[in-house]
C-alpha atoms as a PDB file:
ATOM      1  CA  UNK A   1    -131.576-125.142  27.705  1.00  0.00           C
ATOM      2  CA  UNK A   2    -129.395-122.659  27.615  1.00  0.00           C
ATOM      3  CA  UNK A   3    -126.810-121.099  30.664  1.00  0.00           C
ATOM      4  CA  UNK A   4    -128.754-118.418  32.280  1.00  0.00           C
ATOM      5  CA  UNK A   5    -126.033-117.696  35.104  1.00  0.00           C
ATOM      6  CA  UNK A   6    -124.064-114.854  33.196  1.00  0.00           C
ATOM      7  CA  UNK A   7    -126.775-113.604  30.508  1.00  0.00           C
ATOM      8  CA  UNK A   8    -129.527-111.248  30.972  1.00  0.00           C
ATOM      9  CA  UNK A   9    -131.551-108.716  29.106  1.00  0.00           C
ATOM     10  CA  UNK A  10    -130.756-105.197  28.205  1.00  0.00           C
ATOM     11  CA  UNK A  11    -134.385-104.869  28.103  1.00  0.00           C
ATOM     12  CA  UNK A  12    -134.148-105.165  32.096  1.00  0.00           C
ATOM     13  CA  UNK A  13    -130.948-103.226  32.503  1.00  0.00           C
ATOM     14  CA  UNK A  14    -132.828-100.281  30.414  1.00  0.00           C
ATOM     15  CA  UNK A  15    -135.631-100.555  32.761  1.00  0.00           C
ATOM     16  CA  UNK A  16    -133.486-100.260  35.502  1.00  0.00           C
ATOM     17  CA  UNK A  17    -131.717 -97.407  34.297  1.00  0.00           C
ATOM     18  CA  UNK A  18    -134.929 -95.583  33.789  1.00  0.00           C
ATOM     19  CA  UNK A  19    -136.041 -96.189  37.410  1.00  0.00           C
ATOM     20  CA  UNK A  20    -133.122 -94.492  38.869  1.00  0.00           C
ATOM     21  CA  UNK A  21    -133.125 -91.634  36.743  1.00  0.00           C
ATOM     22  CA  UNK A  22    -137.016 -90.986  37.320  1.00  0.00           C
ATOM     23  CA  UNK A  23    -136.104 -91.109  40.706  1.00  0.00           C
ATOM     24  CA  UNK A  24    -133.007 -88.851  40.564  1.00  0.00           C
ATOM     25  CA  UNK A  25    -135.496 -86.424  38.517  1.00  0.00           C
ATOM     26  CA  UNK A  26    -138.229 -86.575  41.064  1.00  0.00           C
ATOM     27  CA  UNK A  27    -135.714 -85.808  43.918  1.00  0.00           C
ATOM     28  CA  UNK A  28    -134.570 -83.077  42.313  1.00  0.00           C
ATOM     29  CA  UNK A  29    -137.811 -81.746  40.685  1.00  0.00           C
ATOM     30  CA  UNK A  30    -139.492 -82.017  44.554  1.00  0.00           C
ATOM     31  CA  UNK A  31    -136.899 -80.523  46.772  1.00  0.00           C
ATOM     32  CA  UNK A  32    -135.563 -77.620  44.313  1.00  0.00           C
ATOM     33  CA  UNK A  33    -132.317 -76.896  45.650  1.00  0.00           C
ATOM     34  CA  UNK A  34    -131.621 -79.348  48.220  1.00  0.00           C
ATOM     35  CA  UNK A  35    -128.675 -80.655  46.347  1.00  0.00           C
ATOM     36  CA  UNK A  36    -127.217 -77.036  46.417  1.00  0.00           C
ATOM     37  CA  UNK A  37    -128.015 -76.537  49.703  1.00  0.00           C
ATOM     38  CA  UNK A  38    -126.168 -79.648  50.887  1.00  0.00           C
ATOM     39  CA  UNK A  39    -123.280 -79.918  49.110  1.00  0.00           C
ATOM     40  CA  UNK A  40    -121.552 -83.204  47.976  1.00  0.00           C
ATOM     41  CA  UNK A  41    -121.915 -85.429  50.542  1.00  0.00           C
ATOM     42  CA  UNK A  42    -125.897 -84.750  49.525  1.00  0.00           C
ATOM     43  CA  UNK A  43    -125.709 -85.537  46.129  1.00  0.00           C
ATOM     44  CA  UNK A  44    -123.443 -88.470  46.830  1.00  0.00           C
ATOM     45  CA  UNK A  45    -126.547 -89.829  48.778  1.00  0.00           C
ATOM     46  CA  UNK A  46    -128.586 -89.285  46.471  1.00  0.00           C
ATOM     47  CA  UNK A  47    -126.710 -90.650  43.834  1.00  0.00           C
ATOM     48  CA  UNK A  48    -126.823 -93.848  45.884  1.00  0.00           C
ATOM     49  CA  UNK A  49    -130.844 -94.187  46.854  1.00  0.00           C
ATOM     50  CA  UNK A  50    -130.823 -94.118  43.140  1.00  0.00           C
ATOM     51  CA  UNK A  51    -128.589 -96.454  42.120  1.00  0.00           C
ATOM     52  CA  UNK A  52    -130.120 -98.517  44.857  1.00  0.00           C
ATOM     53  CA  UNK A  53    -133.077 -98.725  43.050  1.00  0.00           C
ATOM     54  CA  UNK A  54    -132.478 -99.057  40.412  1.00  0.00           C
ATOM     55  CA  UNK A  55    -130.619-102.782  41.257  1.00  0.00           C
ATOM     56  CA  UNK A  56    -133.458-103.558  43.065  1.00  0.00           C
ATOM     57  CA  UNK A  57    -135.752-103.166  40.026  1.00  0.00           C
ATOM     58  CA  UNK A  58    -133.173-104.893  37.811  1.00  0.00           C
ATOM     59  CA  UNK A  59    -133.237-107.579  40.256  1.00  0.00           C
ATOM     60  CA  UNK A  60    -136.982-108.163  40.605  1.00  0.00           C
ATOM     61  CA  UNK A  61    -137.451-108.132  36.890  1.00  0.00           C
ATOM     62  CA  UNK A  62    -134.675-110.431  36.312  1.00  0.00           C
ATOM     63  CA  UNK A  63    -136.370-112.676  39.132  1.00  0.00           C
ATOM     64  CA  UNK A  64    -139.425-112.536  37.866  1.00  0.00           C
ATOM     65  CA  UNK A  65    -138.698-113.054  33.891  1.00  0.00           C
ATOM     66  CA  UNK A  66    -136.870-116.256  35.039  1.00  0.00           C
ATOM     67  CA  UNK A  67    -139.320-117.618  37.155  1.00  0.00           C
ATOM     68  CA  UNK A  68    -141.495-117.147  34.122  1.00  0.00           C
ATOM     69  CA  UNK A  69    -139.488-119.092  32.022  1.00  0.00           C
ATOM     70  CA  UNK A  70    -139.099-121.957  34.249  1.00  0.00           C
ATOM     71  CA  UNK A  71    -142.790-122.272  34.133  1.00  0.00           C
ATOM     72  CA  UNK A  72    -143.676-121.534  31.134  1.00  0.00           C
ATOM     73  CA  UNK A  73    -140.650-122.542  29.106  1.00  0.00           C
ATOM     74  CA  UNK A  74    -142.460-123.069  25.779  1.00  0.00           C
ATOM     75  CA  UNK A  75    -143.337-119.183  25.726  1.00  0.00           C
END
């Protein structure tokens, strides 16, 4: 079996990646000029409910691949 503690799969880090930048576009696609409106500080907050995301989606999918493989670790 191999040392899962420091590997994991670009698959997942792609996926997370994705997330946050759907989100990012949605943000900006749904409140126009917010951003502009706001300054900084605004898209500094942004910037971070996105990034937010998008380790929370890396870490479900991580969690959920490994749990996989503990059960089915033949597949």
């Amino acid at each position: 079996m191999r040392d899962r503690g420091k590997t994991f799969r670009p698959g997942v880090l792609a996926a997370s990646a994705v997330a946050a930048l759907l989100l990012a576009g949605h943000i900006h696609g749904h409140l126009g000029d917010y951003t502009a409106e706001r300054g900084l500080p605004a898209v500094a907050r942004i910037g971070g409910i996105c990034a937010a995301l998008g380790a929370m989606v890396f870490l479900i999918l991580e969690t959920t691949l490994r749990a996989l493989e503990s059960l089915f670790p033949d597949g």
